[in-house]
Structure formats: structure tokens, C-alpha cells
N, C-alpha and C. Protein backbone atom coordinates (compact mmCIF):
# COMPACT_ATOMS: atom_id res chain seq x y z
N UNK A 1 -10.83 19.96 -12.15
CA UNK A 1 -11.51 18.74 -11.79
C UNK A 1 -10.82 18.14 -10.56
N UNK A 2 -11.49 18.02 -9.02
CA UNK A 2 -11.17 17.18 -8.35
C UNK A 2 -10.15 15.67 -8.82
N UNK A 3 -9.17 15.75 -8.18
CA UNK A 3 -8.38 14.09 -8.01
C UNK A 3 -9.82 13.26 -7.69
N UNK A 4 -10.24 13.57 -6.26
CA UNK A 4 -10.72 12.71 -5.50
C UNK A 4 -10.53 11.36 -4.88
N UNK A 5 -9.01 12.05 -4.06
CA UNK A 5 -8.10 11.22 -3.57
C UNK A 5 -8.54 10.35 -2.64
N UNK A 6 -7.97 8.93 -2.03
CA UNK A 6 -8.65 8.02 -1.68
C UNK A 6 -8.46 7.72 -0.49
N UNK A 7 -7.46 8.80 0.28
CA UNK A 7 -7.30 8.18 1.92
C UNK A 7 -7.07 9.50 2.83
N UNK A 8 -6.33 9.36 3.61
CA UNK A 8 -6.00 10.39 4.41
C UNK A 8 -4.93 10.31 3.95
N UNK A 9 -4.13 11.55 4.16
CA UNK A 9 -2.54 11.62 4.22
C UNK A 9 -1.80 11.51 5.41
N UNK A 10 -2.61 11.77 6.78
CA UNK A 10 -2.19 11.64 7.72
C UNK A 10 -1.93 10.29 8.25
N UNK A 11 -3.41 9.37 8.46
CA UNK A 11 -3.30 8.21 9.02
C UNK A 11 -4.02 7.16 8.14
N UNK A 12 -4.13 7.51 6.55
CA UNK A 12 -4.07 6.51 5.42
C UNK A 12 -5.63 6.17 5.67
N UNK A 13 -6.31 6.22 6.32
CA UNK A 13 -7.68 5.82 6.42
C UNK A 13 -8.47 5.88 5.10
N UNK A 14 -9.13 4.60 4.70
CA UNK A 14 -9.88 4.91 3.44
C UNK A 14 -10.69 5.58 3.15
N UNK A 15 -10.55 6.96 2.00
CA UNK A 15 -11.36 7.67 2.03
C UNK A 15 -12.22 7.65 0.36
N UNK A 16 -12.63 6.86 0.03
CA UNK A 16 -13.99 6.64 -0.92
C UNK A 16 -14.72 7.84 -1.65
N UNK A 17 -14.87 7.87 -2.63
CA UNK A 17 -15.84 8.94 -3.09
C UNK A 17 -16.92 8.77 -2.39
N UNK A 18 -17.58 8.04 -1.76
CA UNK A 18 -18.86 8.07 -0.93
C UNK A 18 -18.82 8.61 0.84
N UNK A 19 -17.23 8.71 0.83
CA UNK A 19 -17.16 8.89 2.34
C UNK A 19 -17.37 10.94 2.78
N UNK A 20 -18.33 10.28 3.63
CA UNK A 20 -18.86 11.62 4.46
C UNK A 20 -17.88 12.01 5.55
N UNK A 21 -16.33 10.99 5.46
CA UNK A 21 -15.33 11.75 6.17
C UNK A 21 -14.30 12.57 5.54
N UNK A 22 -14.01 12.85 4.13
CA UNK A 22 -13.16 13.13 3.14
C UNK A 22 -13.02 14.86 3.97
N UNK A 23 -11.94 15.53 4.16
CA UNK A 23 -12.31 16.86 3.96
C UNK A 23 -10.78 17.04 3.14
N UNK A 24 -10.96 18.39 2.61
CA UNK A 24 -10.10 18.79 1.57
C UNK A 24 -9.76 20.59 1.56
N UNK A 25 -8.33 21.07 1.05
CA UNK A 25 -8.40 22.10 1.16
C UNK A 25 -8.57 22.79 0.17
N UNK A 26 -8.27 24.06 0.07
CA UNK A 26 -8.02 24.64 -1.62
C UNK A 26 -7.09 24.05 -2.48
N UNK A 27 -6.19 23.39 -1.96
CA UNK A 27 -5.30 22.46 -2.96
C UNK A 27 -5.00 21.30 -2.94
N UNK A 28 -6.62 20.82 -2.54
CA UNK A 28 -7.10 20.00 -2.52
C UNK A 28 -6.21 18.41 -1.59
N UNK A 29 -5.74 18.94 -0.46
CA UNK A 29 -4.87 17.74 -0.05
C UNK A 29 -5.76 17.41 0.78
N UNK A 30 -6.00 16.36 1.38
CA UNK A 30 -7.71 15.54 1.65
C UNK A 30 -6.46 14.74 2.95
N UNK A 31 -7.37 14.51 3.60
CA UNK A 31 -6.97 14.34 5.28
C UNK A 31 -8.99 13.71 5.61
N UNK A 32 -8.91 13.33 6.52
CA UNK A 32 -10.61 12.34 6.87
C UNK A 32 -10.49 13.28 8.48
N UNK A 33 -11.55 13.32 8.83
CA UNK A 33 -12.51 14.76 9.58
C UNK A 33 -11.90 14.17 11.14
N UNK A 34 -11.83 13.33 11.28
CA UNK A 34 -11.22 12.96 12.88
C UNK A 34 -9.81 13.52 12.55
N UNK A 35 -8.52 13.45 11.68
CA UNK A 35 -7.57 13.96 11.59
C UNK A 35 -7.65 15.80 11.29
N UNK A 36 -8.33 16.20 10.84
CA UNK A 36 -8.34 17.65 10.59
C UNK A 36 -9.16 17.73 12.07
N UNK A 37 -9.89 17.62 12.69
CA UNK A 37 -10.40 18.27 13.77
C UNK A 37 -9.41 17.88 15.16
N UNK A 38 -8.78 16.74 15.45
CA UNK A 38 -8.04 16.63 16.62
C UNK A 38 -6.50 16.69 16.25
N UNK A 39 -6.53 16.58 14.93
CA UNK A 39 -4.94 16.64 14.82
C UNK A 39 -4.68 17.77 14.21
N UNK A 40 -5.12 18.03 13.40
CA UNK A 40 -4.61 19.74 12.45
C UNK A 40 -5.33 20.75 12.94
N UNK A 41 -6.54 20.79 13.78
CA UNK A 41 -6.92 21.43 14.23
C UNK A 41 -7.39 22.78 13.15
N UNK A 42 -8.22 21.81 12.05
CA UNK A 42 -8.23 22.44 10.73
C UNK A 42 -7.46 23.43 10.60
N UNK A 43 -6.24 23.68 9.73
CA UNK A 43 -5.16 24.07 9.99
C UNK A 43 -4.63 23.11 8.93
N UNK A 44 -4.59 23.20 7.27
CA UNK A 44 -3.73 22.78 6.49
C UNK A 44 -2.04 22.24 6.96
N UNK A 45 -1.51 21.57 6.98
CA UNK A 45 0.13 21.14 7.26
C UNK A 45 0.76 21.74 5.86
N UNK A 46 0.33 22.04 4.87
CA UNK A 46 0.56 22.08 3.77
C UNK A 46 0.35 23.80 3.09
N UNK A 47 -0.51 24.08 3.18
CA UNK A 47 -1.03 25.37 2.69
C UNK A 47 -1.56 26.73 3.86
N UNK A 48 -1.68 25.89 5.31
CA UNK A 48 -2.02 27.14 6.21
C UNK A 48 -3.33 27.08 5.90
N UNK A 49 -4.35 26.78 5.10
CA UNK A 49 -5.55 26.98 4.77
C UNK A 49 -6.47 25.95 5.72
N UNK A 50 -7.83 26.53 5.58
CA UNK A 50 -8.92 25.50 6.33
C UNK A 50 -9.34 24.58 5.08
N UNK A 51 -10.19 23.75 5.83
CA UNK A 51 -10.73 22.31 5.05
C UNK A 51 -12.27 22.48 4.98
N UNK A 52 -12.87 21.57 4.05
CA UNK A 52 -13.95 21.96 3.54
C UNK A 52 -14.01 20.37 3.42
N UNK A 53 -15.78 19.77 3.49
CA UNK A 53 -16.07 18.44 2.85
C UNK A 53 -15.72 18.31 1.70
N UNK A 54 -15.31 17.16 1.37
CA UNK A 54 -15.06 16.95 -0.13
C UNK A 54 -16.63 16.52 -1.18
N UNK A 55 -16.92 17.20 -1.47
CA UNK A 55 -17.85 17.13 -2.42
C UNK A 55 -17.80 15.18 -2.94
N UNK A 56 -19.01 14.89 -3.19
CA UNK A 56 -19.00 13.51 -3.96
C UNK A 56 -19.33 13.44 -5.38
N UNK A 57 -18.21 12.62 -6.42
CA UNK A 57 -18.36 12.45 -7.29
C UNK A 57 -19.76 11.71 -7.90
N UNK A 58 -20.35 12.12 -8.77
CA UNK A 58 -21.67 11.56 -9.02
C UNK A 58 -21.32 10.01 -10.26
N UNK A 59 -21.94 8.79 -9.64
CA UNK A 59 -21.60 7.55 -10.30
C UNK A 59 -21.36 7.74 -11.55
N UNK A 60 -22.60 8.60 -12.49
CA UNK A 60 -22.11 8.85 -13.58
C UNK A 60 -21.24 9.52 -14.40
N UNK A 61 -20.82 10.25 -13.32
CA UNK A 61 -19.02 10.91 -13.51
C UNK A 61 -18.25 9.88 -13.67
N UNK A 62 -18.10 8.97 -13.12
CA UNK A 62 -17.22 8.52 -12.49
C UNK A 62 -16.53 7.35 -13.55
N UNK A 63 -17.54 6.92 -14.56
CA UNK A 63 -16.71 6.21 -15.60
C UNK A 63 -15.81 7.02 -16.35
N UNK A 64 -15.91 7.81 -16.59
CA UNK A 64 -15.56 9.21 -17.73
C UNK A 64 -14.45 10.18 -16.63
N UNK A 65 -14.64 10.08 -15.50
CA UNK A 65 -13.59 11.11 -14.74
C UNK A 65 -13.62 10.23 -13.65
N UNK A 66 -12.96 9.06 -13.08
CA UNK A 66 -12.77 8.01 -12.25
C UNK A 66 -11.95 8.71 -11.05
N UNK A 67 -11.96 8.44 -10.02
CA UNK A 67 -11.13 8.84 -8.96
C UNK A 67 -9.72 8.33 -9.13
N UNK A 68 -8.91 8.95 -8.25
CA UNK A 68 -7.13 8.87 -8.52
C UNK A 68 -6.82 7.46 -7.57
N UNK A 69 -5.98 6.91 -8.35
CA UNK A 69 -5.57 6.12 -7.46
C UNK A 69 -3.92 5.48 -6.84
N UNK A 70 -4.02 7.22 -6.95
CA UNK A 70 -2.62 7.26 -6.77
C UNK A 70 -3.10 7.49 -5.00
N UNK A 71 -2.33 7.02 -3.90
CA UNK A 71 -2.35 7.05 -2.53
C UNK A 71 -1.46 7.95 -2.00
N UNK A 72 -1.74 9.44 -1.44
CA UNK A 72 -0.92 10.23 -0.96
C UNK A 72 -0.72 10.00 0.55
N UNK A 73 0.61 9.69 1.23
CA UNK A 73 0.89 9.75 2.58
C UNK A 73 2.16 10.40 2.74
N UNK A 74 1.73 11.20 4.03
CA UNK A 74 2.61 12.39 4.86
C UNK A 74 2.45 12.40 6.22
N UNK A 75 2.30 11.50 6.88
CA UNK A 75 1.97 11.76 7.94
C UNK A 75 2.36 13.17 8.99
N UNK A 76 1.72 14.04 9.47
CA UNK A 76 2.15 15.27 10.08
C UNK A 76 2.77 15.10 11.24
N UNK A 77 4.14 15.37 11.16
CA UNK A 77 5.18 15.74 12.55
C UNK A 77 5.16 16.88 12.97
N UNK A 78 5.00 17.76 11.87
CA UNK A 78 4.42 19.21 12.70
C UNK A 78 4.01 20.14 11.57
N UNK A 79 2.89 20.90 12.28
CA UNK A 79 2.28 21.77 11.81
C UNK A 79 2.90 22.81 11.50
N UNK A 80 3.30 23.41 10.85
CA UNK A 80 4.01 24.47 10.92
C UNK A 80 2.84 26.18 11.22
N UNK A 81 1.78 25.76 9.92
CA UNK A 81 0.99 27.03 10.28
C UNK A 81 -0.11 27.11 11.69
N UNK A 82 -0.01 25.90 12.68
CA UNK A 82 -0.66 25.61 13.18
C UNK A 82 -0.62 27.11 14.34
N UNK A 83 0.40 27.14 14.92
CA UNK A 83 0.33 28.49 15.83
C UNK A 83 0.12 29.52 15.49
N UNK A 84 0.32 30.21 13.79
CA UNK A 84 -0.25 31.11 13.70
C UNK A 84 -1.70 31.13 12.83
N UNK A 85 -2.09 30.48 12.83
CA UNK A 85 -3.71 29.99 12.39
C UNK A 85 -4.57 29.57 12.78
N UNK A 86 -4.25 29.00 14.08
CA UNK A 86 -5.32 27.61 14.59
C UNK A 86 -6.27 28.71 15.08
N UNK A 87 -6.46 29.81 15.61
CA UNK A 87 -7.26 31.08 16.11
C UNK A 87 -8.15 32.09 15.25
N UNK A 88 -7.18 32.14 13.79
CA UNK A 88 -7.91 32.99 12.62
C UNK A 88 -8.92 32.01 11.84
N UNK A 89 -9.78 32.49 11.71
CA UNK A 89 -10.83 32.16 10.75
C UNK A 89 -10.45 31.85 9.23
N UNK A 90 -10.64 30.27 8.85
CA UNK A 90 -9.81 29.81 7.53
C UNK A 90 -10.26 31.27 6.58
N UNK A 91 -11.28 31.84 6.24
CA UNK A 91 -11.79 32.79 5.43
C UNK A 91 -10.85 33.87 5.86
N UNK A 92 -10.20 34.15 6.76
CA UNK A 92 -9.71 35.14 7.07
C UNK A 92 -8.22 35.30 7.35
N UNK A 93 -7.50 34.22 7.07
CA UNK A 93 -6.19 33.57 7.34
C UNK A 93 -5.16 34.37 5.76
């Protein structure tokens, strides 16, 4: 089951179960679509992996499986997998 964490990790921006900026990776660490496209250069800081929209929780989920509200921040000083990834295809990485 998705967290469906509530901000960026990079630059804390609120990220909402309704927000059409959420993206997320396979382990699920959620970053908002202006930070994965100019700053990570989709390119996980964390896993090397690409990002994917975060799916939206449906209201009626949401009493019964509520979003986290725990606030993850990391802001990225450096990429580490960024030079050898930013070129391979996340599917292919």
C-alpha cells in the first residue's frame, strides 16, 4: 500500500493526494515533477531508478488507508546515480 507522502523531499513543496505534481519511484520516495525533471533529471538520488506519477488515492480509501503524515526532507546535494543514468532508459537502468 502506497504511504502517499505529502511533499517533495527535495524542496518540501506540498504534495496532496490530489496533486497532479506527485512523482514517485519504485521505493516510492516522491519528489513533485519540476524537481525530478530540472533537478534529478529523473534520476532517483536514492535508488538510481526513474519516477512515475503517483497514482491518486480514491476519497473512499482514504478514511480506512489515510495518507502519511509523516514529512520526508533530503534535500539533494548530489546525485550520485545521476552520471551514470541520466542517458539509460529508467526501464533499462
Amino acid at each position: 500500500m502506497l504511504e502517499i507522502r505529502l511533499n517533495c523531499e527535495h524542496c518540501n513543496i506540498d504534495l496532496p493526494n490530489t496533486s497532479n505534481q506527485a512523482m514517485i519511484c519504485t521505493f516510492e520516495c516522491t519528489f513533485c515533477k519540476n524537481c525530478v525533471d530540472n533537478v534529478l533529471k529523473n534520476v532517483c538520488p536514492n535508488c538510481g531508478g526513474g519516477f512515475e506519477k503517483r497514482p491518486t488515492r480514491p476519497n473512499s480509501s482514504l478514511k480506512t488507508y489515510p495518507a502519511s503524515q509523516k514529512r520526508i526532507l533530503k534535500p539533494v546535494t548530489e546525485n550520485k546515480f545521476l552520471a551514470k543514468n541520466q542517458s539509460i532508459h529508467p526501464r533499462k537502468r
